[in-house]
N, C-alpha and C. Protein backbone atom coordinates (compact mmCIF):
# COMPACT_ATOMS: atom_id res chain seq x y z
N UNK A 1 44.42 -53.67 -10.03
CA UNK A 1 44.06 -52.41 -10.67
C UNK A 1 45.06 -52.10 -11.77
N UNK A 2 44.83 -51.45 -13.06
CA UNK A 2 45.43 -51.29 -13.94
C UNK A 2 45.79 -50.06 -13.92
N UNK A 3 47.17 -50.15 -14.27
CA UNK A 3 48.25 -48.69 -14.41
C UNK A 3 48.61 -48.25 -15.65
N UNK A 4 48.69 -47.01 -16.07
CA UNK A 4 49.17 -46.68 -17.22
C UNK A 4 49.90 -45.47 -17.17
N UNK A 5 51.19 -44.84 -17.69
CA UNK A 5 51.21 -44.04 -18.25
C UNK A 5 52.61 -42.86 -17.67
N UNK A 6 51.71 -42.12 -17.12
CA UNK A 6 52.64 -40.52 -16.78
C UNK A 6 54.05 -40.79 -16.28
N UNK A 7 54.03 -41.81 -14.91
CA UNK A 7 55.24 -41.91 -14.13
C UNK A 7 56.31 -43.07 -14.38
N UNK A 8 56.99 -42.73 -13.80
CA UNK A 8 58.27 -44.34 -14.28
C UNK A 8 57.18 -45.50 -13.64
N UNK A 9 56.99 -46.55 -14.64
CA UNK A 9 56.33 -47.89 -13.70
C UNK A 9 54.62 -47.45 -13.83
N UNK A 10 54.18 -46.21 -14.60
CA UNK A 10 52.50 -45.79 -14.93
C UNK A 10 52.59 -45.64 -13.41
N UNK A 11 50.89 -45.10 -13.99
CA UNK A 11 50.44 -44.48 -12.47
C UNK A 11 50.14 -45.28 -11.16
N UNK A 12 50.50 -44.60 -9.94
CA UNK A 12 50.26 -45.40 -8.52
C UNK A 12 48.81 -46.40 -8.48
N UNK A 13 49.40 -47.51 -7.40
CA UNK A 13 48.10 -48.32 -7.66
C UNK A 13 47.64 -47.81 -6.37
N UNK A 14 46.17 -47.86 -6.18
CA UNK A 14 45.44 -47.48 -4.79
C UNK A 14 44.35 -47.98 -5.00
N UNK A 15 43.78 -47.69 -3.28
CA UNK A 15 42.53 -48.39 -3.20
C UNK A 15 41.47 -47.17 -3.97
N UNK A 16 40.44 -47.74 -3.53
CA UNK A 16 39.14 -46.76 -4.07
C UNK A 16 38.45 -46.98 -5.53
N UNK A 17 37.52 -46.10 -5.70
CA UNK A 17 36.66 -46.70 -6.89
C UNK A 17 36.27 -45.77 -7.36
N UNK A 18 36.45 -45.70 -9.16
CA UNK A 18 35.53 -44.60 -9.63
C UNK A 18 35.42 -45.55 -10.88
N UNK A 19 33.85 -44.78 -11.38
CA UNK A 19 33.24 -45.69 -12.33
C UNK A 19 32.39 -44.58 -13.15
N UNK A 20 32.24 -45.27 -14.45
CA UNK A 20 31.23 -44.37 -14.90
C UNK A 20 29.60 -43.99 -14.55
N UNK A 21 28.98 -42.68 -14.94
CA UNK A 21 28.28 -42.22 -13.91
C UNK A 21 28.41 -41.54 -12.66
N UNK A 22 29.20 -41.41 -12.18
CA UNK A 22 29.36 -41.16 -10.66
C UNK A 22 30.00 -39.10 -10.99
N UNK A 23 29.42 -38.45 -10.13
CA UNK A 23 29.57 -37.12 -10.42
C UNK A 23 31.22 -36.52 -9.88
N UNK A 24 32.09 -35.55 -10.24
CA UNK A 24 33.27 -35.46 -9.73
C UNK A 24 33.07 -33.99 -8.70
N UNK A 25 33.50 -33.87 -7.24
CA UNK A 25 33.48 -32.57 -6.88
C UNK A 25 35.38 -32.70 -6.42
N UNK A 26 34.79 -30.88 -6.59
CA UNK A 26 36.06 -29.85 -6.87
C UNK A 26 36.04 -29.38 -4.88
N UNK A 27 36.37 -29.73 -3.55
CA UNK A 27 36.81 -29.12 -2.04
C UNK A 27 37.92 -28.11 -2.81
N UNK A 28 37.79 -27.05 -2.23
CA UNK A 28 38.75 -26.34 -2.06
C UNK A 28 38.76 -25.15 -3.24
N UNK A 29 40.10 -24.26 -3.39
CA UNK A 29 39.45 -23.31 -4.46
C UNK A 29 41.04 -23.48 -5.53
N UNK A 30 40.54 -23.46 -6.81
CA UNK A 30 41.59 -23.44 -7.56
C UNK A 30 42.84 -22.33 -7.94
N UNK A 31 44.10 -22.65 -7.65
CA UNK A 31 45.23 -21.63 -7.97
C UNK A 31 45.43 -20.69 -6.66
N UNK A 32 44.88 -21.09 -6.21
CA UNK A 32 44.89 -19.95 -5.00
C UNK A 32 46.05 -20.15 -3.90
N UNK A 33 46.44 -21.01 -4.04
CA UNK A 33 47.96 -21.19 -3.27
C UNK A 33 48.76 -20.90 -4.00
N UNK A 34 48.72 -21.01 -5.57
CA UNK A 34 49.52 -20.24 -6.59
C UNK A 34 49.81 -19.06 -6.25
N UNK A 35 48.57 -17.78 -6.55
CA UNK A 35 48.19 -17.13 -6.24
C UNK A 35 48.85 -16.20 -5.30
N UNK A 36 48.83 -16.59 -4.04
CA UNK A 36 49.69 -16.08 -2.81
C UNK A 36 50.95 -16.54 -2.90
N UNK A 37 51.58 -17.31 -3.36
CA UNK A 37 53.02 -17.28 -3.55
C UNK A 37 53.31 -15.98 -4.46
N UNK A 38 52.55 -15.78 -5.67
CA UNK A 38 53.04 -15.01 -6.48
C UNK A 38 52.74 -13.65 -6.15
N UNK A 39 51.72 -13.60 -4.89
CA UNK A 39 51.59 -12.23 -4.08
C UNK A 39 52.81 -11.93 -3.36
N UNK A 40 53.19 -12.83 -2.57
CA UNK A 40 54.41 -13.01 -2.01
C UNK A 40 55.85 -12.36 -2.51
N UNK A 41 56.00 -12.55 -3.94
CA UNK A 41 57.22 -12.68 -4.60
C UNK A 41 56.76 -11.29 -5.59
N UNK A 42 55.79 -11.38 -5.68
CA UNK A 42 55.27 -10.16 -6.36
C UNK A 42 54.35 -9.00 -6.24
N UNK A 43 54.50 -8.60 -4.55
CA UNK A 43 53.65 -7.96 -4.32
C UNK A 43 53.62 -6.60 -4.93
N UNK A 44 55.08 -5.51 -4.97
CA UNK A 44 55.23 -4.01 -5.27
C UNK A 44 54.22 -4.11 -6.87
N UNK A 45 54.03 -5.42 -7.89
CA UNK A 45 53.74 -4.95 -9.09
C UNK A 45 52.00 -5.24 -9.06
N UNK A 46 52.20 -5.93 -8.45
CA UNK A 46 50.47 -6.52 -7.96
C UNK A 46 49.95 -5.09 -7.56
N UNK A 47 50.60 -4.30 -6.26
CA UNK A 47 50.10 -3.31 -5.62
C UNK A 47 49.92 -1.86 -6.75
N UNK A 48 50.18 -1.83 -8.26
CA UNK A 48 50.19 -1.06 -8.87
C UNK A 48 49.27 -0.64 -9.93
N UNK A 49 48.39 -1.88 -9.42
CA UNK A 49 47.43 -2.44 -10.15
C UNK A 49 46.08 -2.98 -9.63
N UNK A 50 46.40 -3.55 -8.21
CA UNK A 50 45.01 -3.92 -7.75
C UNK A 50 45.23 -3.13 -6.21
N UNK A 51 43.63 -2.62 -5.75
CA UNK A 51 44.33 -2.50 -4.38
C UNK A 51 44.12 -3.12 -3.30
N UNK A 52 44.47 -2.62 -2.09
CA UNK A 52 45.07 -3.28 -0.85
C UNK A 52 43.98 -4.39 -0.32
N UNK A 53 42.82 -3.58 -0.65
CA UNK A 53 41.14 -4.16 0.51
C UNK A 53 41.20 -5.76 -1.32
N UNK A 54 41.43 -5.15 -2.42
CA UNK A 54 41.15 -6.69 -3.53
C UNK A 54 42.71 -7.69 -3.05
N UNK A 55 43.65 -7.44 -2.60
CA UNK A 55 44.65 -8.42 -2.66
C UNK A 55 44.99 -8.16 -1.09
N UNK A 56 44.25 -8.25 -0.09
CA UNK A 56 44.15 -8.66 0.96
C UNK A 56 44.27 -10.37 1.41
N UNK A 57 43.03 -10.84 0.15
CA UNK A 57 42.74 -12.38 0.19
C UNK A 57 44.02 -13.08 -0.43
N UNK A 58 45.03 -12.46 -0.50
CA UNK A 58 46.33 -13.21 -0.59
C UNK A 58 47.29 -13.38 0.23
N UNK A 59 47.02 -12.93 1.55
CA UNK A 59 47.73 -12.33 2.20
C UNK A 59 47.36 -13.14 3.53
N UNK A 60 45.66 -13.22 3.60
CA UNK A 60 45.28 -14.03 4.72
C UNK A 60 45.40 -16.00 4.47
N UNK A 61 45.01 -16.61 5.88
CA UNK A 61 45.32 -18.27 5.65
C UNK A 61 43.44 -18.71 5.79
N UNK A 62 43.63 -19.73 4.79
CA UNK A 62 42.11 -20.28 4.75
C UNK A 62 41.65 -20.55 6.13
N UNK A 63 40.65 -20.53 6.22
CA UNK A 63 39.76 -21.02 7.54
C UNK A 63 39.07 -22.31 7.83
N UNK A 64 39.71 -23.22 6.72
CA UNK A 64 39.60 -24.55 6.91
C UNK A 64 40.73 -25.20 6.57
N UNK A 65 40.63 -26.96 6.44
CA UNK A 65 41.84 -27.48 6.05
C UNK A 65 40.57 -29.00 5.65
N UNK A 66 41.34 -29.27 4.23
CA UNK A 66 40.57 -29.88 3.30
C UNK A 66 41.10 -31.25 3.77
N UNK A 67 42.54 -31.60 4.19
CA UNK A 67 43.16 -32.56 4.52
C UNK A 67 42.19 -33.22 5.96
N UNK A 68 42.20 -32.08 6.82
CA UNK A 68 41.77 -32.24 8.19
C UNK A 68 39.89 -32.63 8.24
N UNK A 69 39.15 -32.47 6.91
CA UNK A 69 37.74 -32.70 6.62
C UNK A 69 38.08 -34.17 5.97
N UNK A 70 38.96 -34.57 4.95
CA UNK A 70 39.23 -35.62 4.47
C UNK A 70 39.62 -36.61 5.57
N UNK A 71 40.20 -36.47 6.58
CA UNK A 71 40.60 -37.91 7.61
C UNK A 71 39.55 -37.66 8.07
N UNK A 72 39.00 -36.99 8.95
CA UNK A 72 37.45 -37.07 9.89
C UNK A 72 36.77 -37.73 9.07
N UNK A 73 36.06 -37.20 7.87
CA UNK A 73 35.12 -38.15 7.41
C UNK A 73 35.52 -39.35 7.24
N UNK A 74 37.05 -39.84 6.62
CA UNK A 74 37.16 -41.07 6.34
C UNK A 74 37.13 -42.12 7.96
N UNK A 75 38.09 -41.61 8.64
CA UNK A 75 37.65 -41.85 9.90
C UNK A 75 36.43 -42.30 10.70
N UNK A 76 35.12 -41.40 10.86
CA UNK A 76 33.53 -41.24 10.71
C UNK A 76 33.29 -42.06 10.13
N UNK A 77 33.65 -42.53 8.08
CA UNK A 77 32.69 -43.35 7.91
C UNK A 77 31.56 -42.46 6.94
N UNK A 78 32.12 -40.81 7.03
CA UNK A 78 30.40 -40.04 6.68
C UNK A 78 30.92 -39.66 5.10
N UNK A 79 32.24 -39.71 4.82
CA UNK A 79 32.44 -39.18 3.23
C UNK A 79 31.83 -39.93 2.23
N UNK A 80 30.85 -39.69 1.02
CA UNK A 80 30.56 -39.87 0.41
C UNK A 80 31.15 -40.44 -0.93
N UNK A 81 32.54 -40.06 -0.82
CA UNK A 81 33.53 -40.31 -1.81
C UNK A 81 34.37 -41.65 -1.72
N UNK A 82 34.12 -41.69 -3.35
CA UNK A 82 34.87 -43.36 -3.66
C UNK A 82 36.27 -43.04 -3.78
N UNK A 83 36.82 -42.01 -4.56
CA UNK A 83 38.04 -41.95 -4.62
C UNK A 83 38.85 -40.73 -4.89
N UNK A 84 39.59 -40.36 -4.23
CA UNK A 84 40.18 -38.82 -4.36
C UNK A 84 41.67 -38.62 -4.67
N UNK A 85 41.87 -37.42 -5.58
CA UNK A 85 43.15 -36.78 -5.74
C UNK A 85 43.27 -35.54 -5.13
N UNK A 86 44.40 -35.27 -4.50
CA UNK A 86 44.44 -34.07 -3.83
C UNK A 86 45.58 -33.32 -5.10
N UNK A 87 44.90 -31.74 -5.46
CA UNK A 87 45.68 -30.87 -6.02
C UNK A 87 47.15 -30.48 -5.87
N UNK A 88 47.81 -30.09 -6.33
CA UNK A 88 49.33 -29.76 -6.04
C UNK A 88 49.98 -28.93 -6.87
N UNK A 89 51.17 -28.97 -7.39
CA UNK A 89 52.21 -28.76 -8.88
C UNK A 89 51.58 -29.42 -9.63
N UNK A 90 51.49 -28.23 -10.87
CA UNK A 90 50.60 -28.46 -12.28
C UNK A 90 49.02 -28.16 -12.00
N UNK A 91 49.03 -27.34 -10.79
CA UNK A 91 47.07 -27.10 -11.00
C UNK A 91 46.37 -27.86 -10.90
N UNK A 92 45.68 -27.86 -11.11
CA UNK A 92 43.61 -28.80 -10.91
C UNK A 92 44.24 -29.48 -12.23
N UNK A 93 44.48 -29.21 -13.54
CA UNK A 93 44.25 -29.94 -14.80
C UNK A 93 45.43 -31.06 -14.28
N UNK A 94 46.71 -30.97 -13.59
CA UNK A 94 47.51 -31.94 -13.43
C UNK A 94 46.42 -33.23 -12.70
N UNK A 95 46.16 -32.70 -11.54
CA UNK A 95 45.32 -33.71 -10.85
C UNK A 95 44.27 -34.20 -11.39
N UNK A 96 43.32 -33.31 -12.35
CA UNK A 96 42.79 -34.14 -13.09
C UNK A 96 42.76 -35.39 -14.32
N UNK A 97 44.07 -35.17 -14.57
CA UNK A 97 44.74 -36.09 -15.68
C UNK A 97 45.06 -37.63 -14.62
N UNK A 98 46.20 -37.12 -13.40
CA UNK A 98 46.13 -38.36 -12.58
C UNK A 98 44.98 -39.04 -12.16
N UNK A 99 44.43 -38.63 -11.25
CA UNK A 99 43.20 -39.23 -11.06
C UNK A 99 42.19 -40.17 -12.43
N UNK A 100 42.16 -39.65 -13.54
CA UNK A 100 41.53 -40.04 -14.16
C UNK A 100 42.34 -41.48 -15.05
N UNK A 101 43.91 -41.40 -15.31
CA UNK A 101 44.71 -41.93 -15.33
C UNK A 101 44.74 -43.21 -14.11
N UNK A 102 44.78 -43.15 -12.84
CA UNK A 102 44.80 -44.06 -12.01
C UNK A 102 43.65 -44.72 -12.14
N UNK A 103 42.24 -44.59 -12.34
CA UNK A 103 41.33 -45.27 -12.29
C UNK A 103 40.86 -45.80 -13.78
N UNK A 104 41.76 -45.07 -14.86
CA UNK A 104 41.35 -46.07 -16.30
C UNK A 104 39.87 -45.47 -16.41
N UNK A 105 39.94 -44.43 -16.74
CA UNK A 105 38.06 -43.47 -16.78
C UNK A 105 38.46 -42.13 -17.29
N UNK A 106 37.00 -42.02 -17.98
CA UNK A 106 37.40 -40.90 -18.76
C UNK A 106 36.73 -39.73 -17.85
N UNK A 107 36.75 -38.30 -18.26
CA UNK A 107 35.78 -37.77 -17.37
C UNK A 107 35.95 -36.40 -18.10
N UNK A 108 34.21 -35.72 -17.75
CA UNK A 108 34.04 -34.76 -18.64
C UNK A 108 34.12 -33.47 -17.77
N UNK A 109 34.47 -32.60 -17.56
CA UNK A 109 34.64 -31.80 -16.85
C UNK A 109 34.09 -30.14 -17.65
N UNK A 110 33.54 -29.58 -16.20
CA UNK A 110 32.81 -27.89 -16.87
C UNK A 110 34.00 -27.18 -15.98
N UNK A 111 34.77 -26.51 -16.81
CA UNK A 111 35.53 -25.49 -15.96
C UNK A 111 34.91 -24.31 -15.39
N UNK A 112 33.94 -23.77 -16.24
CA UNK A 112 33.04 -22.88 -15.61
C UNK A 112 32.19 -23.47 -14.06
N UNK A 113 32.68 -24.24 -13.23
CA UNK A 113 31.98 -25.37 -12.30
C UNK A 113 32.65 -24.71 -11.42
N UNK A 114 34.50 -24.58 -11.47
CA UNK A 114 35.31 -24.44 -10.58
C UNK A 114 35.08 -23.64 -9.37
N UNK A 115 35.20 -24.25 -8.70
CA UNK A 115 35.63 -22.92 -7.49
C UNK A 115 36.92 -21.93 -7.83
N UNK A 116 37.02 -20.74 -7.82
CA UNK A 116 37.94 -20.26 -7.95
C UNK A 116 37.59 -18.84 -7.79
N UNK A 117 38.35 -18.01 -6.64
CA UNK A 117 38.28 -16.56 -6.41
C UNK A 117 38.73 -15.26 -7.45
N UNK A 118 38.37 -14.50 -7.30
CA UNK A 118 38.79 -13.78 -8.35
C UNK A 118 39.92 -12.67 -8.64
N UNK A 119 40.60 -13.02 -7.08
CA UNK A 119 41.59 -12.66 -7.04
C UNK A 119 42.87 -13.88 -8.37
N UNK A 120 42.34 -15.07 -7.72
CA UNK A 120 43.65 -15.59 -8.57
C UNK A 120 43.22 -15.52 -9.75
N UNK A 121 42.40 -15.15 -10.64
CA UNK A 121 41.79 -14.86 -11.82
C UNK A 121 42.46 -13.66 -12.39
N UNK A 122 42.28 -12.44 -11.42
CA UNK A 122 43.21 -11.27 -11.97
C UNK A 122 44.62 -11.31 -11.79
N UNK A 123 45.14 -12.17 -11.07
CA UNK A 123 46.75 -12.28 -10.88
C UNK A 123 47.16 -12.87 -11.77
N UNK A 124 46.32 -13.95 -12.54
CA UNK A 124 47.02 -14.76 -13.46
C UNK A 124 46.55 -13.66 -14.59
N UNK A 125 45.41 -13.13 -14.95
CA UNK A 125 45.74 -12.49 -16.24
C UNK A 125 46.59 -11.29 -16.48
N UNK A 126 47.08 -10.68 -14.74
CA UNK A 126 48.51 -9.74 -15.00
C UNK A 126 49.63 -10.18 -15.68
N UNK A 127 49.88 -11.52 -15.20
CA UNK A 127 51.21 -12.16 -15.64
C UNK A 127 50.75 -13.07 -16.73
N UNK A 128 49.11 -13.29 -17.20
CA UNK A 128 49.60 -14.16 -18.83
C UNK A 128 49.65 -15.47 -18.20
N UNK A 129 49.13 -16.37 -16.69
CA UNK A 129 49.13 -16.95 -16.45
C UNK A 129 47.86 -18.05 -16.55
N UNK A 130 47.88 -19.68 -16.75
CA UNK A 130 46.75 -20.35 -16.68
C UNK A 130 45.90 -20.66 -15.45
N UNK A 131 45.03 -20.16 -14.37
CA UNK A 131 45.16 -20.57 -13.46
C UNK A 131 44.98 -22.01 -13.14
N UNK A 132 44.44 -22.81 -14.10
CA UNK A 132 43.92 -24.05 -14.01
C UNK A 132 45.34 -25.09 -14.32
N UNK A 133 46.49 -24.25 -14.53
CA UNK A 133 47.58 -25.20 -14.39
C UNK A 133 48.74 -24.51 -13.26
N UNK A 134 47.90 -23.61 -12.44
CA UNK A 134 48.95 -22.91 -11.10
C UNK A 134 48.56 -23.34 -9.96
N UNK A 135 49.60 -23.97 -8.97
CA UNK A 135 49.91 -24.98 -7.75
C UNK A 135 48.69 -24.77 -7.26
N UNK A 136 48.02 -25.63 -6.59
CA UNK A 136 47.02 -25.64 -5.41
C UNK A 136 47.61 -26.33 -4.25
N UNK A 137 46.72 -26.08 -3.61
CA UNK A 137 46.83 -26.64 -2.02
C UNK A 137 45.43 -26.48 -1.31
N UNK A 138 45.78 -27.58 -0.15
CA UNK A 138 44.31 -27.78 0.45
C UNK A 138 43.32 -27.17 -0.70
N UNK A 139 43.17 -28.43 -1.28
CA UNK A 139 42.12 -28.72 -2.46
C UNK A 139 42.38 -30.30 -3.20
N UNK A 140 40.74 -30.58 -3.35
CA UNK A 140 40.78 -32.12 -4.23
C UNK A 140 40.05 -32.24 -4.49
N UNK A 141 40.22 -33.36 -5.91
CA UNK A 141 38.87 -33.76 -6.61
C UNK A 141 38.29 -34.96 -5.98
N UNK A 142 37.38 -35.31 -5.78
CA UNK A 142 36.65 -36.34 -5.51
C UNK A 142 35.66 -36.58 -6.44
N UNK A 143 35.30 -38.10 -6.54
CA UNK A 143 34.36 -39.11 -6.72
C UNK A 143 33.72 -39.36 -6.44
N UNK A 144 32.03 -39.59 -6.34
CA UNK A 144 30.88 -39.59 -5.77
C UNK A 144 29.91 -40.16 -6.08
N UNK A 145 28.68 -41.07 -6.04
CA UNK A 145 27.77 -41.25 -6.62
C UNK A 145 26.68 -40.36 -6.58
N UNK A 146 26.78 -39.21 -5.39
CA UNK A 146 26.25 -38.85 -5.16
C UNK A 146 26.63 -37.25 -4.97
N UNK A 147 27.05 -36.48 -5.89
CA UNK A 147 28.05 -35.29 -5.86
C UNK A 147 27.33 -34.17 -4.92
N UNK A 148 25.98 -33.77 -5.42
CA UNK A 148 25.29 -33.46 -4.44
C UNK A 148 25.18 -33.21 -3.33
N UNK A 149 25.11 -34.46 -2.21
CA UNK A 149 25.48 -35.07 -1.54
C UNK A 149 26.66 -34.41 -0.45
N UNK A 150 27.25 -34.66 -1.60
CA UNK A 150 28.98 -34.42 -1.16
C UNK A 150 29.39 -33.05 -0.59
N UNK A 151 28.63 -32.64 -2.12
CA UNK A 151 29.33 -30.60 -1.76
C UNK A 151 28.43 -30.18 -0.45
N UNK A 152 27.16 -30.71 -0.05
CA UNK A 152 26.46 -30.05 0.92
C UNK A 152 27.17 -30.26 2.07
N UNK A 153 27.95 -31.57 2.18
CA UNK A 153 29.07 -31.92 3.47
C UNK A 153 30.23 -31.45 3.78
N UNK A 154 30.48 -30.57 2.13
CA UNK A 154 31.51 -29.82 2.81
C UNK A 154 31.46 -28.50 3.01
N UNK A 155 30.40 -27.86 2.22
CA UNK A 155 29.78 -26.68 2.69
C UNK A 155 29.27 -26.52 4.30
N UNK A 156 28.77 -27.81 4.62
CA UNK A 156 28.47 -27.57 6.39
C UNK A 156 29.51 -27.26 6.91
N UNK A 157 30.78 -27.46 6.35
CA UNK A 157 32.28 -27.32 7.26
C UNK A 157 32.98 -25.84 6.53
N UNK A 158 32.20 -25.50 5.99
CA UNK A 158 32.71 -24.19 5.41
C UNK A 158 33.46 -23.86 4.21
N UNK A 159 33.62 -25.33 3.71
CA UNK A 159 34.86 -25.18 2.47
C UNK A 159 34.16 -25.32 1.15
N UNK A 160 34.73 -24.44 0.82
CA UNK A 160 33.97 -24.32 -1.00
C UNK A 160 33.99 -25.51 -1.68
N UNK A 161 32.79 -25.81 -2.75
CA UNK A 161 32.82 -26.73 -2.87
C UNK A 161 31.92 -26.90 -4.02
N UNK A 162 31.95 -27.63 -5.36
CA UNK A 162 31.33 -27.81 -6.41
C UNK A 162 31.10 -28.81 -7.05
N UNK A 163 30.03 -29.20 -7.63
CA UNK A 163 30.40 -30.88 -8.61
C UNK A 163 31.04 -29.72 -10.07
N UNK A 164 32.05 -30.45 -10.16
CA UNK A 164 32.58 -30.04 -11.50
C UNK A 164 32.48 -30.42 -12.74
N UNK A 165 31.93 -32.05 -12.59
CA UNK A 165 31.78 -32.46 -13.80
C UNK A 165 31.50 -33.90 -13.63
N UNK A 166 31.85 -35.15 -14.57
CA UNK A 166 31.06 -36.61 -13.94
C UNK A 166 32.59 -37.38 -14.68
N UNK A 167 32.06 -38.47 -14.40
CA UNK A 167 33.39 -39.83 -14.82
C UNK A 167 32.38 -40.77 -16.18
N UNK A 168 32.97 -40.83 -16.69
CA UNK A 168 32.70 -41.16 -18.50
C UNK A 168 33.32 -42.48 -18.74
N UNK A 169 32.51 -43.36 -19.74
CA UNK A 169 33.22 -44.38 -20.25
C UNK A 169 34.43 -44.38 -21.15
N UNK A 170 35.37 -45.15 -21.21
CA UNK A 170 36.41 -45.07 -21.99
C UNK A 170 37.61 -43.97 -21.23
N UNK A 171 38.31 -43.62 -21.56
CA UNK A 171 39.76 -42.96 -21.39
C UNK A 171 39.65 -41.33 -21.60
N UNK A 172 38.58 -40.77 -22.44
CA UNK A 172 38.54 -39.48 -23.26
C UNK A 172 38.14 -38.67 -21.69
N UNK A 173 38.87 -37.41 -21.96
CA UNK A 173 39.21 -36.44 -21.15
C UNK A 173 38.86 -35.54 -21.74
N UNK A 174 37.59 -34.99 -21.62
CA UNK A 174 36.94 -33.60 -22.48
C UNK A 174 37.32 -32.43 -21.28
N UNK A 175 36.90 -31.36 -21.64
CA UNK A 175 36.88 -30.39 -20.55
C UNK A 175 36.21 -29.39 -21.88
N UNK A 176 35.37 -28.59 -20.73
CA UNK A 176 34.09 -27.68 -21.36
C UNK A 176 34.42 -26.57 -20.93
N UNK A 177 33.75 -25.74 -21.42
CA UNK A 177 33.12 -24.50 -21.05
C UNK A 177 31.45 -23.99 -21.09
N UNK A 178 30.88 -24.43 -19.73
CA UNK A 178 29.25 -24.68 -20.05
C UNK A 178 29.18 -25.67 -21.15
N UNK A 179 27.73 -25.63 -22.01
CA UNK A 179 27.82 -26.16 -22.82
C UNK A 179 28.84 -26.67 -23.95
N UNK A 180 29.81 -25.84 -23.85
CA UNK A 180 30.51 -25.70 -25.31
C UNK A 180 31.97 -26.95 -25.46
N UNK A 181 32.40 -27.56 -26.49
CA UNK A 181 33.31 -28.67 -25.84
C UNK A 181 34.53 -27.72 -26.37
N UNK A 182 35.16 -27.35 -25.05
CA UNK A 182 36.47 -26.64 -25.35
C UNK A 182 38.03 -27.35 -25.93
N UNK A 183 37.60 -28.54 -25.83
CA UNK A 183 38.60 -29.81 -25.84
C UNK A 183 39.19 -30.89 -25.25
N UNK A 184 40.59 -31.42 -24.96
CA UNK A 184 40.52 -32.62 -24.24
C UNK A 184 42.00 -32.31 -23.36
N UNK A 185 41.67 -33.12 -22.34
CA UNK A 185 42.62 -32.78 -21.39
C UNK A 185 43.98 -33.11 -21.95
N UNK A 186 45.15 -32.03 -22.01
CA UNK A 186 46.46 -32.59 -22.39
C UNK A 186 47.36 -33.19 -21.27
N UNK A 187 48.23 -33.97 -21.23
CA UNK A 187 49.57 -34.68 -20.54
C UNK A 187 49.74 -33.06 -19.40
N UNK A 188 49.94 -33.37 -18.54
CA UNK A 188 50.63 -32.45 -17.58
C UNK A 188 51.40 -31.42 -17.40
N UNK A 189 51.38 -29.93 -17.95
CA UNK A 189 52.46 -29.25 -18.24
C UNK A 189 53.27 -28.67 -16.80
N UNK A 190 54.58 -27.98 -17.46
CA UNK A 190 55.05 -27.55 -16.01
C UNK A 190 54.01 -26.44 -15.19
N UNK A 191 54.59 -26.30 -13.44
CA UNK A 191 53.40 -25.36 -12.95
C UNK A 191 53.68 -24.18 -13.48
N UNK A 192 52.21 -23.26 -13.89
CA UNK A 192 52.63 -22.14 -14.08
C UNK A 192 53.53 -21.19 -13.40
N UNK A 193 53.86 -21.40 -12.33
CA UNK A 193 54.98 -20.88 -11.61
C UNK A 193 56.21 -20.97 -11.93
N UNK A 194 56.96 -21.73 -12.30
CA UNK A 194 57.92 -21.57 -12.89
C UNK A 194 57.76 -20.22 -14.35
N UNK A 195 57.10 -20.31 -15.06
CA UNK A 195 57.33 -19.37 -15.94
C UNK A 195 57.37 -18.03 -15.34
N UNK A 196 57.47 -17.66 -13.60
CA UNK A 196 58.12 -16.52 -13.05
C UNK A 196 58.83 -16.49 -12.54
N UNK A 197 59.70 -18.19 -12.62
CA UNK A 197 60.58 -18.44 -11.75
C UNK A 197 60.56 -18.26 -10.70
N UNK A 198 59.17 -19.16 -10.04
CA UNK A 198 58.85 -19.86 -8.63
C UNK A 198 59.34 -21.03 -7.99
């Protein structure tokens, strides 16, 4: 498998397969582990601004675990998915650059697709934040031939879940808005967390 790029030595080699054609889904919800850290560290200014019953959902723990659906199925045999990145530092757009990077594929992505609550939507536009480059957790992109498919399997288990977009010939990293081409995915910036000194 061919490596290129981000890390000392390009990116990790692994198993799995993504190819062009094949649809990409979004398990889990974006920024939202961001999100509650910065509830955490910032609750008195949050509370001055949103109230208690809207920033509740920062406060509580998800009711699934994306990790714990990812070994069962692989385990089972029943996941639909060729190949996955799990979210972290640097947001969904970090993981989307790796992933697409490790497999040498381009991929077009609708941000309007995302899962994402609207709590971490208003937290990031208090602070001027991107949410699509603030930490996740329990969340990943996957690979699919069948994206469809996919999100209905993880919706049976309760976890949010979307095709976000597909895997493309060549290297080019678009990212949309609906129809519209908003541009192309850049190199990895730091997590938005740090710019509150997280």
């Amino acid at each position: 498998m061919r490596t290129a790029g981000q890390k000392t030595g390009g990116f990790e080699k692994r198993d799995g397969q993504m190819k062009p054609g094949q649809e990409l889904v979004l398990a889990g919800s974006v920024g939202l582990a961001g999100a509650r850290i910065i509830g955490q560290h910032k609750k008195g200014i949050l509370e001055q601004y949103f109230s208690p019953s809207f920033l509740r959902e920062l406060y509580q723990k998800d009711t699934y675990s994306v990790k714990d659906w990812m070994e069962n199925a692989s385990a089972n045999k029943t996941a639909a998915a060729t190949a996955w990145e799990y979210a972290g530092e640097g947001g969904i757009l970090a993981a989307l650059w790796e992933l697409s990077g490790v497999y040498c594929t381009g991929i077009d992505i609708d941000l309007r697709m995302l899962p994402i609550h609207q709590v971490t939507v208003e937290v990031c536009e208090r602070f001027e934040l991107n949410p699509y480059r603030l930490f996740c957790a329990n969340c990943v992109i996957l690979a699919a031939d069948q994206g469809g498919q996919l999100v209905r399997q993880l919706r049976q288990a309760h976890i949010p879940a979307a095709v976000i977009g597909s895997v493309e010939t060549g290297i080019t990293r678009r990212i949309r808005h609906g129809e519209e081409t908003a541009g192309y995915l850049e190199r990895p910036q730091p997590d938005e967390l740090r710019r509150l000194g997280l």
